[in-house]
PDB file of N, CA and C in Angstrom:
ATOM      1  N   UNK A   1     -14.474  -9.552   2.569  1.00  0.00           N
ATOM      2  CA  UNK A   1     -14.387  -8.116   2.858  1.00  0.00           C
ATOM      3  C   UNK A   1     -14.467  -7.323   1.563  1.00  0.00           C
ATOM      4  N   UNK A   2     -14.934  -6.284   1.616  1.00  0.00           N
ATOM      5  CA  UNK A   2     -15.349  -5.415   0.358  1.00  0.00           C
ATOM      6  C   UNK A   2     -14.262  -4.294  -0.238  1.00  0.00           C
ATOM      7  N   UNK A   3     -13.903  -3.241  -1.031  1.00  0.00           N
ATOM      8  CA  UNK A   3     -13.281  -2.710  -0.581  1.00  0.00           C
ATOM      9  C   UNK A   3     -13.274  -1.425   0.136  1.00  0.00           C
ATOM     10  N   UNK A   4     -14.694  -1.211   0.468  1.00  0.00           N
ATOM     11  CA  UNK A   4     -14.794  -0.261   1.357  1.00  0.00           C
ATOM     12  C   UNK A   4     -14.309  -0.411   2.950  1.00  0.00           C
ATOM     13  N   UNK A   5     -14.618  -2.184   2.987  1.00  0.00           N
ATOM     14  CA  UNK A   5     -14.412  -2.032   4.567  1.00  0.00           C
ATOM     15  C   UNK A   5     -11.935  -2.312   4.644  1.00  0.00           C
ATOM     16  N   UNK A   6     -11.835  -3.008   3.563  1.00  0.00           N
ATOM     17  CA  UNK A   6     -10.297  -2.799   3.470  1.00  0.00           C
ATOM     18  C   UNK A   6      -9.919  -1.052   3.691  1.00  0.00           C
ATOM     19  N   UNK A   7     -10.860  -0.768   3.065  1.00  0.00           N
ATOM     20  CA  UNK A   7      -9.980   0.775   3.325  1.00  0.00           C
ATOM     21  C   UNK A   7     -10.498   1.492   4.373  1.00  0.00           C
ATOM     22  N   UNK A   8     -11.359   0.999   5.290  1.00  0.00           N
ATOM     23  CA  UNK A   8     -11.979   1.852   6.628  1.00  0.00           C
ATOM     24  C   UNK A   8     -10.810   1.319   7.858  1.00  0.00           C
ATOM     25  N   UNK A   9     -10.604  -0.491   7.375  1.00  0.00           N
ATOM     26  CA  UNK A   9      -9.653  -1.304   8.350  1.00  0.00           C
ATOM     27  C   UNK A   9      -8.035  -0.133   8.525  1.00  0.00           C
ATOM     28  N   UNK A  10      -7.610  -0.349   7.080  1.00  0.00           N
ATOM     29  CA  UNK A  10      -6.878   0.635   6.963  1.00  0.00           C
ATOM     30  C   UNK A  10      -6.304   2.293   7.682  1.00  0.00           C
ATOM     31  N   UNK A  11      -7.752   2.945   7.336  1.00  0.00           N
ATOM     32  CA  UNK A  11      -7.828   3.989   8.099  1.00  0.00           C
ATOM     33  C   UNK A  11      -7.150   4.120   9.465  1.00  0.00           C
ATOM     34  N   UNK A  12      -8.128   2.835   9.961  1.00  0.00           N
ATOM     35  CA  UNK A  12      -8.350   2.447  11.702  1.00  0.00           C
ATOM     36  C   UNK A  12      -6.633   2.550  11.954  1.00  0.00           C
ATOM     37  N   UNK A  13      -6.098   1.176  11.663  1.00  0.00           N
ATOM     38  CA  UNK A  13      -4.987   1.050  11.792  1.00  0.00           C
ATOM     39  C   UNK A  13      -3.631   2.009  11.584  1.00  0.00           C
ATOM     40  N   UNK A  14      -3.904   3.281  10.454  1.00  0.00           N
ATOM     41  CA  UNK A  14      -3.185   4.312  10.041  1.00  0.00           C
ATOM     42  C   UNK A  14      -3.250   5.485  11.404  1.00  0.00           C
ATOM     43  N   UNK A  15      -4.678   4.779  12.383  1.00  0.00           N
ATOM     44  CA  UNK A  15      -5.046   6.354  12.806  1.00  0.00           C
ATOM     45  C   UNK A  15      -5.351   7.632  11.958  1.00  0.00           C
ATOM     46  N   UNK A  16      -5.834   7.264  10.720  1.00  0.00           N
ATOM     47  CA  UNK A  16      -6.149   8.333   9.735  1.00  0.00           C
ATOM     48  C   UNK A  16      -8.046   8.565  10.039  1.00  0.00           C
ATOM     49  N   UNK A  17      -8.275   9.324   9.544  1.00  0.00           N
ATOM     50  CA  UNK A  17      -9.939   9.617   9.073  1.00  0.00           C
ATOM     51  C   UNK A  17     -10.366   9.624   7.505  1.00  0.00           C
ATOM     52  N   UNK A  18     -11.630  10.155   7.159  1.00  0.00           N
ATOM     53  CA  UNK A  18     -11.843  10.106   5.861  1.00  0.00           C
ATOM     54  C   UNK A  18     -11.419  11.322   5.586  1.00  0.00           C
ATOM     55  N   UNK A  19     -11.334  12.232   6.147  1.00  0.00           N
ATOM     56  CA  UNK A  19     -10.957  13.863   6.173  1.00  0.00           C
ATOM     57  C   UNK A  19      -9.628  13.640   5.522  1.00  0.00           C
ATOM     58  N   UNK A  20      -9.097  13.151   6.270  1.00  0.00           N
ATOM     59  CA  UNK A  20      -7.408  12.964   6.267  1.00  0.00           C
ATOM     60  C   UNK A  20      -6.641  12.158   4.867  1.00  0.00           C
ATOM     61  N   UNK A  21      -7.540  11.211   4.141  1.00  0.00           N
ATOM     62  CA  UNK A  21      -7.630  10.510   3.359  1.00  0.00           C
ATOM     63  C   UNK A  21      -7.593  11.397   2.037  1.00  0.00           C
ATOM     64  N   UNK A  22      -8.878  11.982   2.412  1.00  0.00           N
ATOM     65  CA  UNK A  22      -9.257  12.823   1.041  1.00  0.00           C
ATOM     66  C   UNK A  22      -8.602  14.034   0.706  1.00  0.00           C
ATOM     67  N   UNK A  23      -7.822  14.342   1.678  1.00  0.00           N
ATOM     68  CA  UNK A  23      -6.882  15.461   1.471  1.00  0.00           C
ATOM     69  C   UNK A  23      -5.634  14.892   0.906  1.00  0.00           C
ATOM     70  N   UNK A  24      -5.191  13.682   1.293  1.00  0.00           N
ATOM     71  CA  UNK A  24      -3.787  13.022   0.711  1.00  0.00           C
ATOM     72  C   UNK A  24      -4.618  12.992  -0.695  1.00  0.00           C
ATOM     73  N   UNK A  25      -5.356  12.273  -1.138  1.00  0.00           N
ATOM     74  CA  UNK A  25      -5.582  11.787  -2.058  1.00  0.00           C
ATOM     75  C   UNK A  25      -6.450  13.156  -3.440  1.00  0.00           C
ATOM     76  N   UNK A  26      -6.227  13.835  -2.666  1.00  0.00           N
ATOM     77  CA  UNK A  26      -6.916  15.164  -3.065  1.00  0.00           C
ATOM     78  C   UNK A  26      -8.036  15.305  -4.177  1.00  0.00           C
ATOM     79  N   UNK A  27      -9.147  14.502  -3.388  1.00  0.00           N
ATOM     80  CA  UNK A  27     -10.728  14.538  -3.150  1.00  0.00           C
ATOM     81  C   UNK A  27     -11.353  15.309  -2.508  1.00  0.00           C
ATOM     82  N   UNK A  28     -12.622  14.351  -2.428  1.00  0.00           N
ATOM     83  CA  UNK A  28     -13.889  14.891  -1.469  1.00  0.00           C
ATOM     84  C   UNK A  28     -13.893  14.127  -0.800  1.00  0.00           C
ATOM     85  N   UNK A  29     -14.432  14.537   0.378  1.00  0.00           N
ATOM     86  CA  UNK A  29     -14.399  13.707   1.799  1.00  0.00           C
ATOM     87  C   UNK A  29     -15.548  12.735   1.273  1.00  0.00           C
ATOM     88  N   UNK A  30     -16.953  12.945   0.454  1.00  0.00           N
ATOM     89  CA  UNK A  30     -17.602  12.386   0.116  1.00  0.00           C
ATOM     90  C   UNK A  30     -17.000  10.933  -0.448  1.00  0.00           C
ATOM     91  N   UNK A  31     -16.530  11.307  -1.993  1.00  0.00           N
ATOM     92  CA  UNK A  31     -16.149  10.567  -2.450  1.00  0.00           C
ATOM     93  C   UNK A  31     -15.367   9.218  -1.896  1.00  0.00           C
ATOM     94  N   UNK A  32     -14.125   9.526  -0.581  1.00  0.00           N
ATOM     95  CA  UNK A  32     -13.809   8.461   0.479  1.00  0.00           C
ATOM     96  C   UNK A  32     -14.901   7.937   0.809  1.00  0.00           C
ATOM     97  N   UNK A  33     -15.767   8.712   1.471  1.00  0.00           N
ATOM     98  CA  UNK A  33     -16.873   8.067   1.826  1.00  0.00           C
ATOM     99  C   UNK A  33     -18.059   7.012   1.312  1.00  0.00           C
ATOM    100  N   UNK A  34     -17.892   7.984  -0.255  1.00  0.00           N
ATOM    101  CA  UNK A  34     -18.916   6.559  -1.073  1.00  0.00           C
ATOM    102  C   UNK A  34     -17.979   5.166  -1.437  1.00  0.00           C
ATOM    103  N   UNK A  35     -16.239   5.394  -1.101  1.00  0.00           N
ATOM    104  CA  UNK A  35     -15.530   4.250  -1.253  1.00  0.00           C
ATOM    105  C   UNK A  35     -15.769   3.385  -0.412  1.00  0.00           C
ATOM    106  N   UNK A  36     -15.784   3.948   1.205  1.00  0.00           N
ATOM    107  CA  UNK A  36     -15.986   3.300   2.233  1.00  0.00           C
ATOM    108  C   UNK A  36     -17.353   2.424   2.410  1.00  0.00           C
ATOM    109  N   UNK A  37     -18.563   3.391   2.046  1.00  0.00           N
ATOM    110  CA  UNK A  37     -19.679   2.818   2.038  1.00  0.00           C
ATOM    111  C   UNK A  37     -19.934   1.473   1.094  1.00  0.00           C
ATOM    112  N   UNK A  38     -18.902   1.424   0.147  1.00  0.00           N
ATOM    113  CA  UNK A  38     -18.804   0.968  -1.234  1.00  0.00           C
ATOM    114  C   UNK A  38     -20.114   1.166  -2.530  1.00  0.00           C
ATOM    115  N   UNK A  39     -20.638   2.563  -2.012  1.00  0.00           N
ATOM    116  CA  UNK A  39     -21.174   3.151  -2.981  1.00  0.00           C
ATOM    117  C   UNK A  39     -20.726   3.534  -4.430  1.00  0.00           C
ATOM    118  N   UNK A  40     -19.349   3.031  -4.153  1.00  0.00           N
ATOM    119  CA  UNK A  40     -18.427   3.983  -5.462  1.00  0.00           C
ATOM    120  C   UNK A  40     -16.855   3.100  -5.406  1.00  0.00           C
ATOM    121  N   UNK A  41     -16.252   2.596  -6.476  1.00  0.00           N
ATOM    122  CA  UNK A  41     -15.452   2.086  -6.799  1.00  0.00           C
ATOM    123  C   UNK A  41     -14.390   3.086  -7.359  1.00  0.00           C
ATOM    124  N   UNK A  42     -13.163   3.067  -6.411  1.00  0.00           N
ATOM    125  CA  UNK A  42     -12.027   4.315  -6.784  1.00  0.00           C
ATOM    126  C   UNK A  42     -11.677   3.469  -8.217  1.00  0.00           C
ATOM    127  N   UNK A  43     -11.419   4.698  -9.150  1.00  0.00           N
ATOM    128  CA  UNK A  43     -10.769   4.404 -10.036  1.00  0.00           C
ATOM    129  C   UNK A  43      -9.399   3.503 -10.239  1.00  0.00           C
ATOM    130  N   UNK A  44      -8.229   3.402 -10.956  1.00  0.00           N
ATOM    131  CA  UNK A  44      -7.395   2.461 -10.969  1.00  0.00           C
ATOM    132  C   UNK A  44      -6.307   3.534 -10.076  1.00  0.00           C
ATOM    133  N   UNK A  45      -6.088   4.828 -10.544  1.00  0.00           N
ATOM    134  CA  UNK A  45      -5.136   5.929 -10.520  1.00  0.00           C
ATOM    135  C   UNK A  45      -5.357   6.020  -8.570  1.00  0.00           C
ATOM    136  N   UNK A  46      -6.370   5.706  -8.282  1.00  0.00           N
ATOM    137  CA  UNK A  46      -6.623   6.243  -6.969  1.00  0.00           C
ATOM    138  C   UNK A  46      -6.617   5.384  -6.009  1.00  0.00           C
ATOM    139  N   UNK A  47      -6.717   3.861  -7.187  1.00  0.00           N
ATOM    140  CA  UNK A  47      -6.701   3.000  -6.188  1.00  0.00           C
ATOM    141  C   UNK A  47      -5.349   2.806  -5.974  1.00  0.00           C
ATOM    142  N   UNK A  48      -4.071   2.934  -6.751  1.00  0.00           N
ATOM    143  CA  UNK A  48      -3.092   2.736  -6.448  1.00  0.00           C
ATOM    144  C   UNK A  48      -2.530   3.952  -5.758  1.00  0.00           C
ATOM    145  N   UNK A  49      -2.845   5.234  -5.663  1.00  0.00           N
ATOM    146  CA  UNK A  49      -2.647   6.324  -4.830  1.00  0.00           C
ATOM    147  C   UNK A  49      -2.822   5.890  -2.937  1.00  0.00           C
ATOM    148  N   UNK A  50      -4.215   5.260  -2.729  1.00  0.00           N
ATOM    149  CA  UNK A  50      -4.485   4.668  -1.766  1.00  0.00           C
ATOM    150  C   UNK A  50      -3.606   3.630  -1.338  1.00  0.00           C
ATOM    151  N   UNK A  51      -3.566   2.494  -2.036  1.00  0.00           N
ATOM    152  CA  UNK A  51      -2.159   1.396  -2.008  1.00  0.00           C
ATOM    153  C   UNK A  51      -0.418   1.951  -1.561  1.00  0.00           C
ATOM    154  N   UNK A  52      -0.596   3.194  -1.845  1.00  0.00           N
ATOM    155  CA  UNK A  52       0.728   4.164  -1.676  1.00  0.00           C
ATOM    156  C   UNK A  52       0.663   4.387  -0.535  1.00  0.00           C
ATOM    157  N   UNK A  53      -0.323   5.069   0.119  1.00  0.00           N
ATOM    158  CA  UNK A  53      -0.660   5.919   0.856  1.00  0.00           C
ATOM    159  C   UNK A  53      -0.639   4.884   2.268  1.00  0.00           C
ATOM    160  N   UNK A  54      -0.914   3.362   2.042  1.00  0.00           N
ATOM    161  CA  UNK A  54      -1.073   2.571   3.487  1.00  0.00           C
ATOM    162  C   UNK A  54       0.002   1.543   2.777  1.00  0.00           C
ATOM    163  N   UNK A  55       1.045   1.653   1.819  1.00  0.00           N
ATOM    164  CA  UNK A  55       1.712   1.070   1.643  1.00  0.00           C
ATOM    165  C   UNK A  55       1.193  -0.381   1.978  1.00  0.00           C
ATOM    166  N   UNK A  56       0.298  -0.719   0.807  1.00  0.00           N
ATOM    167  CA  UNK A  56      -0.326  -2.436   0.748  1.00  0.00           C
ATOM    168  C   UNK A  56      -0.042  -2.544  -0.591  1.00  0.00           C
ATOM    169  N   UNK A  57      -0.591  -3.837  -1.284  1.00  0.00           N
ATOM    170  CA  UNK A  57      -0.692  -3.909  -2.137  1.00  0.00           C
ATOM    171  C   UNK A  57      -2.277  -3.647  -2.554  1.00  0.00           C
ATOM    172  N   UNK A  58      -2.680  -3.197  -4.218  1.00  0.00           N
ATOM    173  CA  UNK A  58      -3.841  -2.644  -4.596  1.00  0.00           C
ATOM    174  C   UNK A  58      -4.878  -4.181  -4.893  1.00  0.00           C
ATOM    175  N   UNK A  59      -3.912  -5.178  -4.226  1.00  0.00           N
ATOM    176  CA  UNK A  59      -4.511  -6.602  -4.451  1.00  0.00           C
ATOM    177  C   UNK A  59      -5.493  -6.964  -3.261  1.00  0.00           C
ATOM    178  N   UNK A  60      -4.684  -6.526  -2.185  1.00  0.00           N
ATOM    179  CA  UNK A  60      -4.939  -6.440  -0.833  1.00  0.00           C
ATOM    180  C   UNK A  60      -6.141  -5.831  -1.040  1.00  0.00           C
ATOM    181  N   UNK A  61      -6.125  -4.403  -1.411  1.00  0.00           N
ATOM    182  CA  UNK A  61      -7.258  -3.499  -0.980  1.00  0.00           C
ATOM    183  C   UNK A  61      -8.347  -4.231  -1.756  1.00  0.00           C
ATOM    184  N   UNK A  62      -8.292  -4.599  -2.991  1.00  0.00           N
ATOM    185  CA  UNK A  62      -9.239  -5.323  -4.030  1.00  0.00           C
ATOM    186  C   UNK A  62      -9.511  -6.263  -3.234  1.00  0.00           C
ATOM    187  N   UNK A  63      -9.534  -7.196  -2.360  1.00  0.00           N
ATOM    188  CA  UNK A  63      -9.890  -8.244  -1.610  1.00  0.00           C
ATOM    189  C   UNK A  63      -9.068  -9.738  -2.553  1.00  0.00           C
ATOM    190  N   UNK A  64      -8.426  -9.527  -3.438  1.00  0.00           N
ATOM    191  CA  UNK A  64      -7.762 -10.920  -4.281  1.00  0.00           C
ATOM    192  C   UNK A  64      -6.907 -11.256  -3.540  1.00  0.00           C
ATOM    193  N   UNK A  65      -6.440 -10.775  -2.205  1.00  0.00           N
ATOM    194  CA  UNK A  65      -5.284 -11.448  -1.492  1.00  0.00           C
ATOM    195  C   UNK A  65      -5.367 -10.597  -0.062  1.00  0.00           C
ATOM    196  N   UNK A  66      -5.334 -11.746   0.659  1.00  0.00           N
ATOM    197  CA  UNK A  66      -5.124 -11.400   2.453  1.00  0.00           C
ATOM    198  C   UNK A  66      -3.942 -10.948   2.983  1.00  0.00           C
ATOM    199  N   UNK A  67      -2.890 -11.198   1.782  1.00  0.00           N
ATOM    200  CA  UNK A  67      -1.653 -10.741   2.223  1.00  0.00           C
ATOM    201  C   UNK A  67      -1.532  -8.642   1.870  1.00  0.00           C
ATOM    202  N   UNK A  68      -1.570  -8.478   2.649  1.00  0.00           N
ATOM    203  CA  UNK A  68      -1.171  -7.156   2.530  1.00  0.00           C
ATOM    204  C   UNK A  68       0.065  -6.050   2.073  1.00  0.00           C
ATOM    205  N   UNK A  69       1.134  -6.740   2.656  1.00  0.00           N
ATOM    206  CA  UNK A  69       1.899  -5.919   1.903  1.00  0.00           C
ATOM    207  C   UNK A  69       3.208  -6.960   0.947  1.00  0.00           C
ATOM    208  N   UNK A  70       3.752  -6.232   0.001  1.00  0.00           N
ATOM    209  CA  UNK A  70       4.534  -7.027  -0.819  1.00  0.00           C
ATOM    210  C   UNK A  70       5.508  -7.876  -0.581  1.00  0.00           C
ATOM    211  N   UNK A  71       6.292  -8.639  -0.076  1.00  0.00           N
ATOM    212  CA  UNK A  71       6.972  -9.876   0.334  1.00  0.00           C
ATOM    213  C   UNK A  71       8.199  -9.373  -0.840  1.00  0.00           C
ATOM    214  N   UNK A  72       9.273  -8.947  -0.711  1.00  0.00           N
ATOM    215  CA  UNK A  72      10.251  -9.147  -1.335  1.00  0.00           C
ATOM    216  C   UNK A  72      10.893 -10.298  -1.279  1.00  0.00           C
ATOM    217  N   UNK A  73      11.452 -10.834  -0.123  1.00  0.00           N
ATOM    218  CA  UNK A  73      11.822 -12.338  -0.051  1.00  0.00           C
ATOM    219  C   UNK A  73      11.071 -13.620  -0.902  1.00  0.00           C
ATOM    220  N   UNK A  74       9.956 -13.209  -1.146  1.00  0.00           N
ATOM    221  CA  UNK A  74       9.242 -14.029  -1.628  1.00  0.00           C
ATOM    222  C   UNK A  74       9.608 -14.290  -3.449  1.00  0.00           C
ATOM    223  N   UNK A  75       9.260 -13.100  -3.645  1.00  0.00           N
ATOM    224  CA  UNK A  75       9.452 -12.659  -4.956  1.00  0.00           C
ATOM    225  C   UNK A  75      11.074 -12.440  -5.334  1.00  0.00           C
ATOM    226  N   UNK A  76      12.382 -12.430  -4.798  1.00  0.00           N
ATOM    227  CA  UNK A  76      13.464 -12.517  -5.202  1.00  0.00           C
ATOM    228  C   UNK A  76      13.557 -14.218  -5.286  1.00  0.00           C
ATOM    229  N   UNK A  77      13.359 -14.829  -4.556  1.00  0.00           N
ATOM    230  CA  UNK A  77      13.920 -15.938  -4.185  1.00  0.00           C
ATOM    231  C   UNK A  77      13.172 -16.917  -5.402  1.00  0.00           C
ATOM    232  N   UNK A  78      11.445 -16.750  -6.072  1.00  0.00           N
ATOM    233  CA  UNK A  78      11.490 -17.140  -6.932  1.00  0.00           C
ATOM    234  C   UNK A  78      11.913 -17.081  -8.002  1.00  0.00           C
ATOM    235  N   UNK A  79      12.307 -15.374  -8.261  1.00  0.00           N
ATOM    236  CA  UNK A  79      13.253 -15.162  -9.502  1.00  0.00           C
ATOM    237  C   UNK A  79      14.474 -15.659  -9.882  1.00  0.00           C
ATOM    238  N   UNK A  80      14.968 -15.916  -8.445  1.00  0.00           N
ATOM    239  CA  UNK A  80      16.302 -16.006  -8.716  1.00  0.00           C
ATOM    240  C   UNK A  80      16.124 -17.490  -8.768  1.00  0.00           C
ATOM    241  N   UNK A  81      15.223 -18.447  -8.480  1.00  0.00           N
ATOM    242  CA  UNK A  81      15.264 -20.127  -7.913  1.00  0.00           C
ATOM    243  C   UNK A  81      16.727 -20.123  -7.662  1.00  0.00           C
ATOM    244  N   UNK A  82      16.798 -19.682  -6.200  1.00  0.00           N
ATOM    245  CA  UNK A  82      17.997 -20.045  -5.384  1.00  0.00           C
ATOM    246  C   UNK A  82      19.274 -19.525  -5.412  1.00  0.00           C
ATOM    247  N   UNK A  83      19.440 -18.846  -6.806  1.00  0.00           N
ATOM    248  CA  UNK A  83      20.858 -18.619  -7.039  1.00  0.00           C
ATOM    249  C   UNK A  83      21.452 -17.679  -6.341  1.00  0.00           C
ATOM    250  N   UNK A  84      20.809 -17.425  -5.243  1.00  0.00           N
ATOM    251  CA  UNK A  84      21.156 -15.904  -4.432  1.00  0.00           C
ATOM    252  C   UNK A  84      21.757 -16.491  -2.787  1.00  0.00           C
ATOM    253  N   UNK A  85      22.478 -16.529  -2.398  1.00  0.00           N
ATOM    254  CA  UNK A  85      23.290 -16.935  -0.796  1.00  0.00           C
ATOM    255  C   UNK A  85      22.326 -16.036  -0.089  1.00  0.00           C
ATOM    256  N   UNK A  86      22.390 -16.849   1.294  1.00  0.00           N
ATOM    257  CA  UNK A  86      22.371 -16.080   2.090  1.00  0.00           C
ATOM    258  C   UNK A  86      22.291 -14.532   2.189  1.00  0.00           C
ATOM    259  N   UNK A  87      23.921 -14.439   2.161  1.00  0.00           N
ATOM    260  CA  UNK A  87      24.313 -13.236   2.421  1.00  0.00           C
ATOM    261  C   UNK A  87      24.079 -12.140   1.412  1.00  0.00           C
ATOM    262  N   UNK A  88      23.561 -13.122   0.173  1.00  0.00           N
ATOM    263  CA  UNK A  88      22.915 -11.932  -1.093  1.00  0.00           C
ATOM    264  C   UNK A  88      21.939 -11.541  -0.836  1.00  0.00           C
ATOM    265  N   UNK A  89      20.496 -12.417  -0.133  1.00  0.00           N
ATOM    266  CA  UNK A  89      19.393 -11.849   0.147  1.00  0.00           C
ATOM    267  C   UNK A  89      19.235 -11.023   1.002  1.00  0.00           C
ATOM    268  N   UNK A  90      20.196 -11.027   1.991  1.00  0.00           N
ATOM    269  CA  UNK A  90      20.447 -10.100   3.439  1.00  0.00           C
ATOM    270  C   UNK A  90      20.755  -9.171   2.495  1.00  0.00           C
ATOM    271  N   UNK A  91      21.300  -8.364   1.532  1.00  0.00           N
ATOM    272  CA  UNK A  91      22.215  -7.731   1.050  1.00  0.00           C
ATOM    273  C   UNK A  91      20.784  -7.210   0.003  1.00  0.00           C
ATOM    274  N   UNK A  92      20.358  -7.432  -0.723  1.00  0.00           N
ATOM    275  CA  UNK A  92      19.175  -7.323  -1.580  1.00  0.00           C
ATOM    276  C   UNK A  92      18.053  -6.770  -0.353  1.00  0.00           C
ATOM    277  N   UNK A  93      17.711  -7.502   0.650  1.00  0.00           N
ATOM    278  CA  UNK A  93      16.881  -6.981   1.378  1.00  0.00           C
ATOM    279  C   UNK A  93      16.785  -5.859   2.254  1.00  0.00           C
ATOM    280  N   UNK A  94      18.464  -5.532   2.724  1.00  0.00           N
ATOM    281  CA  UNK A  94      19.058  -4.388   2.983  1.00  0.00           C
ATOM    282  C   UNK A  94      18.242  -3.124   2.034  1.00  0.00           C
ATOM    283  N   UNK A  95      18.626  -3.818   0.654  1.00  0.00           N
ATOM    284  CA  UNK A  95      18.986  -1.934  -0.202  1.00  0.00           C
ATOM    285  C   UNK A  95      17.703  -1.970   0.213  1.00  0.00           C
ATOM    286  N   UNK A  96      16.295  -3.002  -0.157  1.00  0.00           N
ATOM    287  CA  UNK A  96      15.318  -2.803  -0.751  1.00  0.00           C
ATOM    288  C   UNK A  96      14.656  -1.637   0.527  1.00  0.00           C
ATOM    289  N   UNK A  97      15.159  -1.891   1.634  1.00  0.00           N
ATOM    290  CA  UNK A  97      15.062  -1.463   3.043  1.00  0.00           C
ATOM    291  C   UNK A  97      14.825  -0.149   2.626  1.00  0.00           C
ATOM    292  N   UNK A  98      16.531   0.001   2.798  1.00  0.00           N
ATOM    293  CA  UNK A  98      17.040   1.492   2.388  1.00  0.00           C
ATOM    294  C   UNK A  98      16.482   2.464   1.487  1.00  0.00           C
ATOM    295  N   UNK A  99      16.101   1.810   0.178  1.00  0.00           N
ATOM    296  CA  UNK A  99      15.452   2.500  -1.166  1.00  0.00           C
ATOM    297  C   UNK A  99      13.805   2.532  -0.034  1.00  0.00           C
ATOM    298  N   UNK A 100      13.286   2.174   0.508  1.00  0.00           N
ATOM    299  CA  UNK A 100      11.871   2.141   0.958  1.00  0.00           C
ATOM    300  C   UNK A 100      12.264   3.447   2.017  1.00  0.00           C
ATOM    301  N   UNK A 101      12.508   3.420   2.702  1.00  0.00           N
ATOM    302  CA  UNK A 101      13.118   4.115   3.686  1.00  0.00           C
ATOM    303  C   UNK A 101      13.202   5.669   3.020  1.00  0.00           C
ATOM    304  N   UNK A 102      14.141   6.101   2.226  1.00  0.00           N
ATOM    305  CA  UNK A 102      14.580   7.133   1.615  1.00  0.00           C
ATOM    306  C   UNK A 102      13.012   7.370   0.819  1.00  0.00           C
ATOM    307  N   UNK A 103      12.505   6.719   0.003  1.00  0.00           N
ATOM    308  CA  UNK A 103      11.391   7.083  -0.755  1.00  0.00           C
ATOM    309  C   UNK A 103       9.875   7.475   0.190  1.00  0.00           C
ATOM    310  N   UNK A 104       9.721   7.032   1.758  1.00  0.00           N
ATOM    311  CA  UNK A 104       9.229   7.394   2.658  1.00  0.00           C
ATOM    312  C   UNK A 104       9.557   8.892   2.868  1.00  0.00           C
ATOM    313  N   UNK A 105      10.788   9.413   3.208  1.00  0.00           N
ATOM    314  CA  UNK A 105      11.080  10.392   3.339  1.00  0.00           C
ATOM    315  C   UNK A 105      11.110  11.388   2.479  1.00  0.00           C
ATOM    316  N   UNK A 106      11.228  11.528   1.372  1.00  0.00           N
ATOM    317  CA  UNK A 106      10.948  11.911  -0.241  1.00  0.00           C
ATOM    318  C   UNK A 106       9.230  12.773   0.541  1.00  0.00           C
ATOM    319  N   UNK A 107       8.646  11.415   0.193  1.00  0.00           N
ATOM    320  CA  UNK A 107       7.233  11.419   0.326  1.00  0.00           C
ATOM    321  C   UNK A 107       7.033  12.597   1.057  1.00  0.00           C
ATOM    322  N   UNK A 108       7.397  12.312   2.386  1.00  0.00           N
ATOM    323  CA  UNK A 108       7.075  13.467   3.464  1.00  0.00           C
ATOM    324  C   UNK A 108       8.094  14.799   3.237  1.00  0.00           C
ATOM    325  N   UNK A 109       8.951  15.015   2.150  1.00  0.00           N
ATOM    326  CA  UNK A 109       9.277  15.878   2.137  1.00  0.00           C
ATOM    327  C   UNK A 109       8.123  16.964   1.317  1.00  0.00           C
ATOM    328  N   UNK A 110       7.482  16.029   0.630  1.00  0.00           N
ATOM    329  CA  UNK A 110       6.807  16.943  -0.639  1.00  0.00           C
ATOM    330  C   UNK A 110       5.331  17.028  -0.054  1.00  0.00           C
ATOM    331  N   UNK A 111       5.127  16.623   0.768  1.00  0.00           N
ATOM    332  CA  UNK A 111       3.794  16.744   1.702  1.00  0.00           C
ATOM    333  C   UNK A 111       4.115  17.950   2.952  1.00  0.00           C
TER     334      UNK A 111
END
């Protein structure tokens, strides 16, 4: 997959348009469009604006990984190799919740 068609899949799934895109991202509807077409490669700044915006990773959208969005469990549990209980990762995965949650709302406050 290219990354035009990651970010059309995207769209689909957001229920967004290119209209809708290029206004978050505050473009030209074109410019989405030559992303989509993959006429045009978003810069780094935009590609991670986009990555924000469908909350994936900018790895995902790049096609280097099928996994889409970031795995905290994944990534604590190797940091820590194990040293974390149970009830720490429940507890870690909580805030990470919470901090996601609140920074969602942030978002839509300033939109």
């Amino acid at each position: 997959m290219t990354i035009g068609n990651r970010i059309e899949d995207l769209l689909n799934e957001a229920n967004m348009n290119r209209n809708d895109l290029a206004d978050r991202l505050k473009i030209s509807y074109s410019a989405v469009s030559k992303y989509i077409t993959d006429k045009r490669t978003p810069d780094a700044e935009t590609l991670n604006k986009i990555a924000d915006i469908f909350e994936v990773t900018t790895d995902y959208i790049m096609g280097r990984t099928n996994q889409k969005y970031f795995r905290a469990d994944e990534t604590i549990s190797f940091h820590s190799k194990g040293k974390l209980s149970d009830e720490d990762m429940k507890m870690v995965r909580d805030l990470i919740d919470r901090l996601v949650k609140d920074h969602k709302e942030e978002e839509k406050k300033k939109n």
